[in-house]
C-alpha atoms as a PDB file:
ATOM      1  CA  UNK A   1       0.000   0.000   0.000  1.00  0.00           C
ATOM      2  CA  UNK A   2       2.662   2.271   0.781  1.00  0.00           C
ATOM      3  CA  UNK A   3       4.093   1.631  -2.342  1.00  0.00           C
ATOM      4  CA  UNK A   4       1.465   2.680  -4.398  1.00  0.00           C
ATOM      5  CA  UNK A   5       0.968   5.833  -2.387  1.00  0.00           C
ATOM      6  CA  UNK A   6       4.506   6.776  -3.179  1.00  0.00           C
ATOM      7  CA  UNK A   7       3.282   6.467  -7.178  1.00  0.00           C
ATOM      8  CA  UNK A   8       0.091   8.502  -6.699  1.00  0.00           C
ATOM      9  CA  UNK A   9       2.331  11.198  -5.705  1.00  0.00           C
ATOM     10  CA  UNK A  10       5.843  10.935  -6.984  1.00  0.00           C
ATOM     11  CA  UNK A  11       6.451  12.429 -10.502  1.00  0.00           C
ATOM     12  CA  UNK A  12       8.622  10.768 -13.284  1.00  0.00           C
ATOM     13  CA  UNK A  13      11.841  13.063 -12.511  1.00  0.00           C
ATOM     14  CA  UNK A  14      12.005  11.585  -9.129  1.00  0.00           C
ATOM     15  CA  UNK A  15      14.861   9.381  -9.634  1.00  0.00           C
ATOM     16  CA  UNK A  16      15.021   7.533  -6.691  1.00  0.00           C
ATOM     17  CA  UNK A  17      11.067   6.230  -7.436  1.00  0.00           C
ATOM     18  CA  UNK A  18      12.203   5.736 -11.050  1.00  0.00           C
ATOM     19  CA  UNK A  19      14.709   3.254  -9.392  1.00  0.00           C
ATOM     20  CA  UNK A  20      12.310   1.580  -7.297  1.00  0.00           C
ATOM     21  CA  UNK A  21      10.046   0.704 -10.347  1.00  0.00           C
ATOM     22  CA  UNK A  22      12.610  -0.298 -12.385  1.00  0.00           C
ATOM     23  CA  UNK A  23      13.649  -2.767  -9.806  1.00  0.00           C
ATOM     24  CA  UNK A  24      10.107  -3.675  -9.454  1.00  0.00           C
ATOM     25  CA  UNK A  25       9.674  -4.092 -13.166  1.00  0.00           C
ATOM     26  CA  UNK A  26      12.139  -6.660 -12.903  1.00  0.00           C
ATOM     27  CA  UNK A  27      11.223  -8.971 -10.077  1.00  0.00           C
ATOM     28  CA  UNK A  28       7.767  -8.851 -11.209  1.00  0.00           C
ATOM     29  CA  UNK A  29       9.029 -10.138 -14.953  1.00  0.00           C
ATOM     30  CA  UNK A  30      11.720 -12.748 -12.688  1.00  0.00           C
ATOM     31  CA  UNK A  31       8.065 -14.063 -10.629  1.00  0.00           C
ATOM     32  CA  UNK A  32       6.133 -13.933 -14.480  1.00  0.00           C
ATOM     33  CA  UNK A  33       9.581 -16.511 -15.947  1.00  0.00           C
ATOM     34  CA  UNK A  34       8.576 -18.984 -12.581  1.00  0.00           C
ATOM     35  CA  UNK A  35       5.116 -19.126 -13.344  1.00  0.00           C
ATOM     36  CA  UNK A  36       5.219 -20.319 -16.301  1.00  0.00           C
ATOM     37  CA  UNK A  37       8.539 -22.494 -15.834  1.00  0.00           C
ATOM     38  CA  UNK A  38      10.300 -20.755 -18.789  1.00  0.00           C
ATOM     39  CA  UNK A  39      14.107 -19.947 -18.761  1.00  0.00           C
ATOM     40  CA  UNK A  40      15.737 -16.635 -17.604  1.00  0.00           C
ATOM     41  CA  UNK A  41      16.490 -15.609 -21.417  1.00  0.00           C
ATOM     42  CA  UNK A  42      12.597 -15.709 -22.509  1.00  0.00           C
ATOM     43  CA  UNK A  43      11.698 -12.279 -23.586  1.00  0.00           C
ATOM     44  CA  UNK A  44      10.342  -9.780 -21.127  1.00  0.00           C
ATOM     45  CA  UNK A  45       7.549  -9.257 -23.599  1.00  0.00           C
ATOM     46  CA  UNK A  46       6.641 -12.925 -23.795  1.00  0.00           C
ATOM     47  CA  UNK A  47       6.360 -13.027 -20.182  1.00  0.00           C
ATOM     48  CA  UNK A  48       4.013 -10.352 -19.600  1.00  0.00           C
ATOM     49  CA  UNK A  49       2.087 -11.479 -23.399  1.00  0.00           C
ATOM     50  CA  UNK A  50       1.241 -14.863 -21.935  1.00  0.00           C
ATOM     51  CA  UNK A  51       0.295 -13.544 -18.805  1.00  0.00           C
ATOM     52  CA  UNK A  52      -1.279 -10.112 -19.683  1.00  0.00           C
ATOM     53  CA  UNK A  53       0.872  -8.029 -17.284  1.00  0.00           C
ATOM     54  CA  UNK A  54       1.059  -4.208 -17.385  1.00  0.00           C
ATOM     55  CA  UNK A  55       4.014  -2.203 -16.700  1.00  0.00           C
ATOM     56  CA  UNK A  56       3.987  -1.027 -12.696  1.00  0.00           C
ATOM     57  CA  UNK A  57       0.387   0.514 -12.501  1.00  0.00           C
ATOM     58  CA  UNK A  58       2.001   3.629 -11.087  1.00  0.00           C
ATOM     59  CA  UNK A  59      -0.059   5.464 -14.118  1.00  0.00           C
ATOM     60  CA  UNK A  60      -3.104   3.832 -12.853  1.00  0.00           C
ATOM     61  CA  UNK A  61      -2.692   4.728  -9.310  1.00  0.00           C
ATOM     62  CA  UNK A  62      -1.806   8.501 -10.450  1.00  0.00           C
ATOM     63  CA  UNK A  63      -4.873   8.746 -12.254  1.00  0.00           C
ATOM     64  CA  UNK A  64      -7.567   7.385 -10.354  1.00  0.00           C
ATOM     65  CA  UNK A  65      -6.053   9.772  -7.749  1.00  0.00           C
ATOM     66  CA  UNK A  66      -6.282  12.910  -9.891  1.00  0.00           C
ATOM     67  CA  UNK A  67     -10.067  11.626 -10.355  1.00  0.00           C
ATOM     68  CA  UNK A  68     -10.116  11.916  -6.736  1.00  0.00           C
ATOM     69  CA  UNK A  69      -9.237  14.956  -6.550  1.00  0.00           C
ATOM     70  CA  UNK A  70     -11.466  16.114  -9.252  1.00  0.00           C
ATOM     71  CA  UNK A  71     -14.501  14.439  -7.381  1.00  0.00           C
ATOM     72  CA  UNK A  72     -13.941  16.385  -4.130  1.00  0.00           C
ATOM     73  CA  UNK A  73     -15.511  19.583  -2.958  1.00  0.00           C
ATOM     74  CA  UNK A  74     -13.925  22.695  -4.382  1.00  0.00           C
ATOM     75  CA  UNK A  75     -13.136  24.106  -0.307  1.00  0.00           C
ATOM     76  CA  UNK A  76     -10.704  21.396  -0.101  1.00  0.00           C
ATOM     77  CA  UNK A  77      -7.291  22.546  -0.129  1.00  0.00           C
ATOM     78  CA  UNK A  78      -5.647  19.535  -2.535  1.00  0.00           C
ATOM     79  CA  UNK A  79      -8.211  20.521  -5.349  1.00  0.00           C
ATOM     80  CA  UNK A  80      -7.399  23.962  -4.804  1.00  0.00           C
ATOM     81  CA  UNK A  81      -3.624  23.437  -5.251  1.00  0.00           C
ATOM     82  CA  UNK A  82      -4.794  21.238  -8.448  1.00  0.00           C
ATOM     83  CA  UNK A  83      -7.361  24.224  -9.402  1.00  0.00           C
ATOM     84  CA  UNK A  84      -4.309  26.404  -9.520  1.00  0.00           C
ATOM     85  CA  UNK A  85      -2.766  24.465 -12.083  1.00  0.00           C
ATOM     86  CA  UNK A  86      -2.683  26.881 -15.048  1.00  0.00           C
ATOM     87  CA  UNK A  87      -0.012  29.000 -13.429  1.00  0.00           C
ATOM     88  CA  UNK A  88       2.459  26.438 -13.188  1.00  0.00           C
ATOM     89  CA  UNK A  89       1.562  25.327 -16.835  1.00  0.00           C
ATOM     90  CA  UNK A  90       2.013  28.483 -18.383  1.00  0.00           C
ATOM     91  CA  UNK A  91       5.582  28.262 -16.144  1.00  0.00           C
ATOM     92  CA  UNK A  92       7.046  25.572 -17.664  1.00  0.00           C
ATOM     93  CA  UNK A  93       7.118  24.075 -14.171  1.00  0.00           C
ATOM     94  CA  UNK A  94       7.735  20.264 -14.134  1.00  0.00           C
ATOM     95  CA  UNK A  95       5.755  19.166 -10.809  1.00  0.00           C
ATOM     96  CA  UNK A  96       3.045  17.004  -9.767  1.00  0.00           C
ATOM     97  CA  UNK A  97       0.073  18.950 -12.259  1.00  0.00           C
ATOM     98  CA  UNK A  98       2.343  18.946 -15.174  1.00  0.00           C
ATOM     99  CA  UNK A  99       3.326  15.261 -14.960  1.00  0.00           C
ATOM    100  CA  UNK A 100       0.070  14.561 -14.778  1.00  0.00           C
ATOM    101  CA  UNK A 101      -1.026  16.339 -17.333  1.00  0.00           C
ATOM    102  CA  UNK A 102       1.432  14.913 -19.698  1.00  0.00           C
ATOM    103  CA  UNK A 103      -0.183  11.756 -19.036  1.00  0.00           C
ATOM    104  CA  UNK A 104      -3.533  12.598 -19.588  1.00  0.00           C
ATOM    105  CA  UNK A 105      -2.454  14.091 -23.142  1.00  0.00           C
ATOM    106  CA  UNK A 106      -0.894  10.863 -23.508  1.00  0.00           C
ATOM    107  CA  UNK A 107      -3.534   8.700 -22.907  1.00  0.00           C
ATOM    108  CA  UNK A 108      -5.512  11.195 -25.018  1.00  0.00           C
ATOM    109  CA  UNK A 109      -7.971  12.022 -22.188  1.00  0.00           C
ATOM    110  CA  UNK A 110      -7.628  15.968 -22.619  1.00  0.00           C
ATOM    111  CA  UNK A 111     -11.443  16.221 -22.644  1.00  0.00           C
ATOM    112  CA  UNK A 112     -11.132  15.733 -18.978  1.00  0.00           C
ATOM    113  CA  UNK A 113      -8.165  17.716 -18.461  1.00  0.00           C
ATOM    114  CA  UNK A 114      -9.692  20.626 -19.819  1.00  0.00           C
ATOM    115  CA  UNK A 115     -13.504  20.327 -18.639  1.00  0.00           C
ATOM    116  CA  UNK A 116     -11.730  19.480 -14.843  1.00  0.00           C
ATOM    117  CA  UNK A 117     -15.274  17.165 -14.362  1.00  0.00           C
ATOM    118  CA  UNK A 118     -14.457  13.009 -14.254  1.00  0.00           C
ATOM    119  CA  UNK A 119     -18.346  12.111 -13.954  1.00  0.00           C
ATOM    120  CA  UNK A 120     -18.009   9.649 -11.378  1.00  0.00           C
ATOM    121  CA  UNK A 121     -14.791   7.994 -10.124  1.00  0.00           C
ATOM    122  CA  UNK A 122     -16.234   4.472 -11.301  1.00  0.00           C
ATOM    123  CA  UNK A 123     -16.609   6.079 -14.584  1.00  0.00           C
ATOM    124  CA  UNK A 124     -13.083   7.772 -14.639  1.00  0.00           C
ATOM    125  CA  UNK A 125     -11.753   4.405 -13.633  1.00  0.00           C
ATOM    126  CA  UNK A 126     -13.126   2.778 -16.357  1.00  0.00           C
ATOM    127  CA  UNK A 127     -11.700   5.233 -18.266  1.00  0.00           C
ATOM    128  CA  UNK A 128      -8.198   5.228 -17.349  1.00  0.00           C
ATOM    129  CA  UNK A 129      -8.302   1.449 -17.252  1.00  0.00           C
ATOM    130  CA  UNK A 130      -9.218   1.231 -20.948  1.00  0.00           C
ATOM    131  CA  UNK A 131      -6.696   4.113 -22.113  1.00  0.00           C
ATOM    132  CA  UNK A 132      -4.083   2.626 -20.428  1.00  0.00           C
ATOM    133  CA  UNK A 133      -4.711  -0.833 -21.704  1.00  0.00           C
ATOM    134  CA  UNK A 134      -4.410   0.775 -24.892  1.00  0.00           C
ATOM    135  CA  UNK A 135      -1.573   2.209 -24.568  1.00  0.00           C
ATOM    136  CA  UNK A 136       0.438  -0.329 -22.858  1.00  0.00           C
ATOM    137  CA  UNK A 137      -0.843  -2.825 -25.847  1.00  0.00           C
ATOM    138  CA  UNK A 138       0.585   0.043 -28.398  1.00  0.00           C
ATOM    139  CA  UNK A 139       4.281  -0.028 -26.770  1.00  0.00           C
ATOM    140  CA  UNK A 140       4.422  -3.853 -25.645  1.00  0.00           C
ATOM    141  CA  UNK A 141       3.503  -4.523 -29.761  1.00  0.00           C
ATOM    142  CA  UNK A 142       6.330  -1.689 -30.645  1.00  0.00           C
ATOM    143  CA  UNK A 143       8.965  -3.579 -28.653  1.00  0.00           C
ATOM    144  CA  UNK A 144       8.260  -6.495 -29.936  1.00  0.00           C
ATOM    145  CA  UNK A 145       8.574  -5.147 -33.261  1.00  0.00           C
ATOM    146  CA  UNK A 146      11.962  -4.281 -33.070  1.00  0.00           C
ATOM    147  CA  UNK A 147      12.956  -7.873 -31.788  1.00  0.00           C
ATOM    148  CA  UNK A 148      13.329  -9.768 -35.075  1.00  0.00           C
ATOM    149  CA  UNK A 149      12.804 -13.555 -33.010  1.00  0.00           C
ATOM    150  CA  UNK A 150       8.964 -12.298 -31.711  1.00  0.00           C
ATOM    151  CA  UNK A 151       8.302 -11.864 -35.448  1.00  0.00           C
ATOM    152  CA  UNK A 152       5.925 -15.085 -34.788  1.00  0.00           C
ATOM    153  CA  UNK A 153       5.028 -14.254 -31.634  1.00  0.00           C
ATOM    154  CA  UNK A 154       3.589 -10.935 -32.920  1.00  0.00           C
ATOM    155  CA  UNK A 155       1.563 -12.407 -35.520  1.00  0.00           C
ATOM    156  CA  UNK A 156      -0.356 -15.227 -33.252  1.00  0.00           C
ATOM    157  CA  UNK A 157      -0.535 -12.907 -30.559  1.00  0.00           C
ATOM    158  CA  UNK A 158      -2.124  -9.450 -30.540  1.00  0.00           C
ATOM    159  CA  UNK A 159      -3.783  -8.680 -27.727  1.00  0.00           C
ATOM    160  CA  UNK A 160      -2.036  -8.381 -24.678  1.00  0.00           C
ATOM    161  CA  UNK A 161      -4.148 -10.378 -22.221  1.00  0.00           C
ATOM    162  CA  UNK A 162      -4.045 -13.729 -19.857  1.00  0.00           C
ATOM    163  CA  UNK A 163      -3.758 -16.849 -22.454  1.00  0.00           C
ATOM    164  CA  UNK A 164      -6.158 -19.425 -21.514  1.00  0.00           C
ATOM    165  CA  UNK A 165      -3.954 -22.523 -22.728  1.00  0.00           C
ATOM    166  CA  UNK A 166      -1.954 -22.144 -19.296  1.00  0.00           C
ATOM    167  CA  UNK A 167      -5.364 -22.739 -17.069  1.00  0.00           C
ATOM    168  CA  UNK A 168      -5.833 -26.116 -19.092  1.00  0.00           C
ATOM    169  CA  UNK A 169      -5.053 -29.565 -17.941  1.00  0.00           C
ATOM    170  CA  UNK A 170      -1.485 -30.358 -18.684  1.00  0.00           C
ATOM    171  CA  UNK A 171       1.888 -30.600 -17.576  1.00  0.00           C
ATOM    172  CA  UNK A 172       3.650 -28.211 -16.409  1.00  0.00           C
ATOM    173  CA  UNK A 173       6.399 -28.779 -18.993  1.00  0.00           C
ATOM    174  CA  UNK A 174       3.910 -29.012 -21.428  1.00  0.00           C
ATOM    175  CA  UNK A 175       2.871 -25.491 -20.569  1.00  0.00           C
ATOM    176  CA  UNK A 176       6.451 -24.403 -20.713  1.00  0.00           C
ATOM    177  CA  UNK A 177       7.254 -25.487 -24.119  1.00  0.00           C
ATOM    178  CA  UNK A 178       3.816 -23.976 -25.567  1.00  0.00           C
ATOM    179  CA  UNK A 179       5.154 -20.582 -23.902  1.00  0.00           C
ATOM    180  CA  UNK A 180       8.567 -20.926 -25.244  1.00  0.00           C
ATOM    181  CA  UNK A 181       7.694 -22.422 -28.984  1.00  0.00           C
ATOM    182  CA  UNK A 182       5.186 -19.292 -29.012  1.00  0.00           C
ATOM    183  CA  UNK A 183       8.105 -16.955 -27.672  1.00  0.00           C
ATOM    184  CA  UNK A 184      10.617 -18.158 -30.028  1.00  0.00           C
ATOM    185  CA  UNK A 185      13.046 -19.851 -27.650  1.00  0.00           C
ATOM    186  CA  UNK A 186      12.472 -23.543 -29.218  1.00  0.00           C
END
């Protein structure tokens, strides 16, 4: 829990959180290769393919909390710090509103930005959950683009979401292989 409170609120130039998820990155992809029995040199991208693992959700967790925000009564002094926003935007500042910000834009959800109103947070949720899907289906299919052995992999594969051959009776090896004749490691 801690954890993700420290993503709500820590921006991308914070190196020392940039660290953190890195490392994270990392042991989750090291847990994803034990799962499914696979060696060490399976592709990242397979891992999280089969499996249908994001990134770290610190996006996510930023989001929904800027929905928050946007949700609570105007008196409240954390959407009156957001409120304030334009000045630092017209700045240059990089801080917690820009960053944020520069994901919204990202996830092309500037309507929101701009109109400051989220509807509901079960609706902004929903939201961010799909635009973020999106996008982290748009870079995992770019890096495996530029990996010339996932040139199969890309074309059986293009949705990045839990495979359903891994929940069927079977080996365990027999799993394995199917994830590493998919991923190109045969």
């Amino acid at each position: 829990m801690l954890l993700s409170y420290k993503y709500e609120l820590a921006g991308d130039t914070n190196l020392k959180i940039g660290v953190y998820i890195c490392q994270n990155e990392k042991k989750q992809t090291k847990m994803g290769k034990r799962i499914l029995g696979c060696r060490q040199k399976t592709t990242d991208d397979v891992v999280r393919g089969e499996l249908g693992w994001w990134r770290i959700r610190r996006d996510k967790l930023r989001l929904r909390y800027w929905g928050k925000i946007m949700c609570m009564r105007n008196d409240r002094w954390v959407k009156i710090y957001n409120m304030s926003r334009n000045k630092y935007e017209q700045e240059g500042a990089i801080n917690w509103c820009s960053e944020t910000h520069r994901l919204i834009k990202e996830l092309r959800l500037d309507e929101e930005w701009d109109s400051e109103n989220v509807q509901s947070q079960d609706i902004w949720r929903h939201k961010i959950e799909i635009a973020i899907q999106e996008r982290e289906e748009r870079q995992w299919k770019d890096r495996m683009k530029e990996k010339p052995m996932l040139r199969n992999y890309v074309k059986m594969k293009d949705e990045l979401k839990f495979e359903q051959y891994l929940q069927c009776d079977g080996t365990r090896r027999d799993k394995t292989n199917m994830v590493e004749m998919r991923g190109g490691m045969n």
